[in-house]
Protein backbone atom coordinates (compact mmCIF):
# COMPACT_ATOMS: atom_id res chain seq x y z
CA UNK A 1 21.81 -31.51 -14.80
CA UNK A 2 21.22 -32.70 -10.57
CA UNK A 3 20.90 -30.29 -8.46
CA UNK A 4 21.94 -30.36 -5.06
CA UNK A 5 19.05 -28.23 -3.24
CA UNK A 6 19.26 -27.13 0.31
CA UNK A 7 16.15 -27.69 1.01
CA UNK A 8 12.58 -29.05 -0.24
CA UNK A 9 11.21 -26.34 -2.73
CA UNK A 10 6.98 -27.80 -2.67
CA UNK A 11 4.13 -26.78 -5.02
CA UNK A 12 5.97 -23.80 -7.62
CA UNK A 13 3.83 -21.19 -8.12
CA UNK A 14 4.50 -17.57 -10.19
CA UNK A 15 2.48 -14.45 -10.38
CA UNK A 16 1.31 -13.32 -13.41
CA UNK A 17 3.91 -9.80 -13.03
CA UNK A 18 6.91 -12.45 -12.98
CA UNK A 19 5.53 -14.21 -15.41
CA UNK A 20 5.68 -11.18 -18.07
CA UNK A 21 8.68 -9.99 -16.24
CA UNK A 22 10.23 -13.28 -17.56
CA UNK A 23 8.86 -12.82 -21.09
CA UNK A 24 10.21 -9.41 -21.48
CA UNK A 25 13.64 -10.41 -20.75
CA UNK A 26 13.49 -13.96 -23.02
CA UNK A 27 14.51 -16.11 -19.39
CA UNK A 28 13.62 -19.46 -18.04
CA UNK A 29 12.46 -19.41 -14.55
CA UNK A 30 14.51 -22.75 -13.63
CA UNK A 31 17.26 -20.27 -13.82
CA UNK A 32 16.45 -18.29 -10.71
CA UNK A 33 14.96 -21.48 -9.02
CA UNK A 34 18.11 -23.45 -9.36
CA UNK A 35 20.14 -21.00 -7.68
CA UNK A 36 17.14 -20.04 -5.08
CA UNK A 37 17.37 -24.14 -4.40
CA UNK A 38 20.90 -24.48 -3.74
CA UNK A 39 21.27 -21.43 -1.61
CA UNK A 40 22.23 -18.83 -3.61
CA UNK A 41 20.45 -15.43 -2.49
CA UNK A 42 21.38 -13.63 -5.25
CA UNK A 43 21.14 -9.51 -4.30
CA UNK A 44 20.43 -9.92 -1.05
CA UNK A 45 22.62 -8.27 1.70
CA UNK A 46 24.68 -9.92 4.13
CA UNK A 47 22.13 -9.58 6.95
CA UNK A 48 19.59 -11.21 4.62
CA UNK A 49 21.96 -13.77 3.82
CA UNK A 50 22.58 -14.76 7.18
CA UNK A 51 19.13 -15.33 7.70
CA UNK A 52 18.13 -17.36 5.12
CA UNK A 53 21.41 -19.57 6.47
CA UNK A 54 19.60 -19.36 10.17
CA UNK A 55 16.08 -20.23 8.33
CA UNK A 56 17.55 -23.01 6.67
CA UNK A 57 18.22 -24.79 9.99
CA UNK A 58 15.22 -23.26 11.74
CA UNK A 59 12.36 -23.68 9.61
CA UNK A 60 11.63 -20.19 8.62
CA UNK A 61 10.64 -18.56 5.07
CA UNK A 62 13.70 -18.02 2.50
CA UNK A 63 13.82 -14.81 0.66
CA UNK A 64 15.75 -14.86 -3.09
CA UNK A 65 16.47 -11.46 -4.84
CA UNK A 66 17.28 -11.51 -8.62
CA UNK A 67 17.55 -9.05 -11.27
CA UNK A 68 16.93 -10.18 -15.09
CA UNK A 69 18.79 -9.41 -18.18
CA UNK A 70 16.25 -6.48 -18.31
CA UNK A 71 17.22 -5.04 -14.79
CA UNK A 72 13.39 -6.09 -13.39
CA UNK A 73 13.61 -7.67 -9.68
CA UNK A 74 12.57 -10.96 -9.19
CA UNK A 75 12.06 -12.55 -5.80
CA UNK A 76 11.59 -15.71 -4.83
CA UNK A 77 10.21 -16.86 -1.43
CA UNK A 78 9.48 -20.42 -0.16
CA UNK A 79 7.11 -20.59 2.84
CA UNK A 80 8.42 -21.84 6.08
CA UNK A 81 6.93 -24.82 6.19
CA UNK A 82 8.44 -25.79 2.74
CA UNK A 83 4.88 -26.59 0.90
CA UNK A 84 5.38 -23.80 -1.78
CA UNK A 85 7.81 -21.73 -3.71
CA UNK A 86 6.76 -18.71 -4.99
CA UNK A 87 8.48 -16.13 -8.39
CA UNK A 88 6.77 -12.56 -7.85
CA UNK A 89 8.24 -9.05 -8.30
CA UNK A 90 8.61 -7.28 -5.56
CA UNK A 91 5.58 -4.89 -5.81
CA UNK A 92 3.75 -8.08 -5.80
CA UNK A 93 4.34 -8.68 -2.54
């Protein structure tokens, strides 16, 4: 499968929370990277959407929100300057 990412995703990294979060619910985490790498927000509102679409152009951190199969939130963020992608939960943050 290619994927046609928006933009350059860096070093991957996931918290240990996520990682169990991921466990519990029996999903991959290409899953919610795929669709963080091609632009799609996932539970974000419009607001938030908007500016990841301004960040994109500007150079500025993207946020991701996802929920698993198990109803935990997942976010993903990739730092402004594109050198890393991280999976955490929220309360992580």
């Amino acid at each position: 499968m290619t994927i046609n990412a928006k933009f350059p995703m860096g070093q991957l990294a996931i918290t240990p929370g996520a990682i169990e979060t991921l466990q519990e619910s029996g999903q991959n985490p290409s899953v919610f990277l795929s669709r963080h790498a091609v632009g799609d927000w996932g539970d974000l509102s419009e607001g938030d959407r908007q500016e990841n679409e301004y960040s994109l152009t500007n150079g500025f951190r993207l946020l991701s929100a996802y929920r698993t199969t198990k109803g935990d939130d997942l976010w993903i963020i990739t730092e402004a300057d594109r050198s890393v992608t991280t999976i955490l939960l929220p309360s992580e943050y």
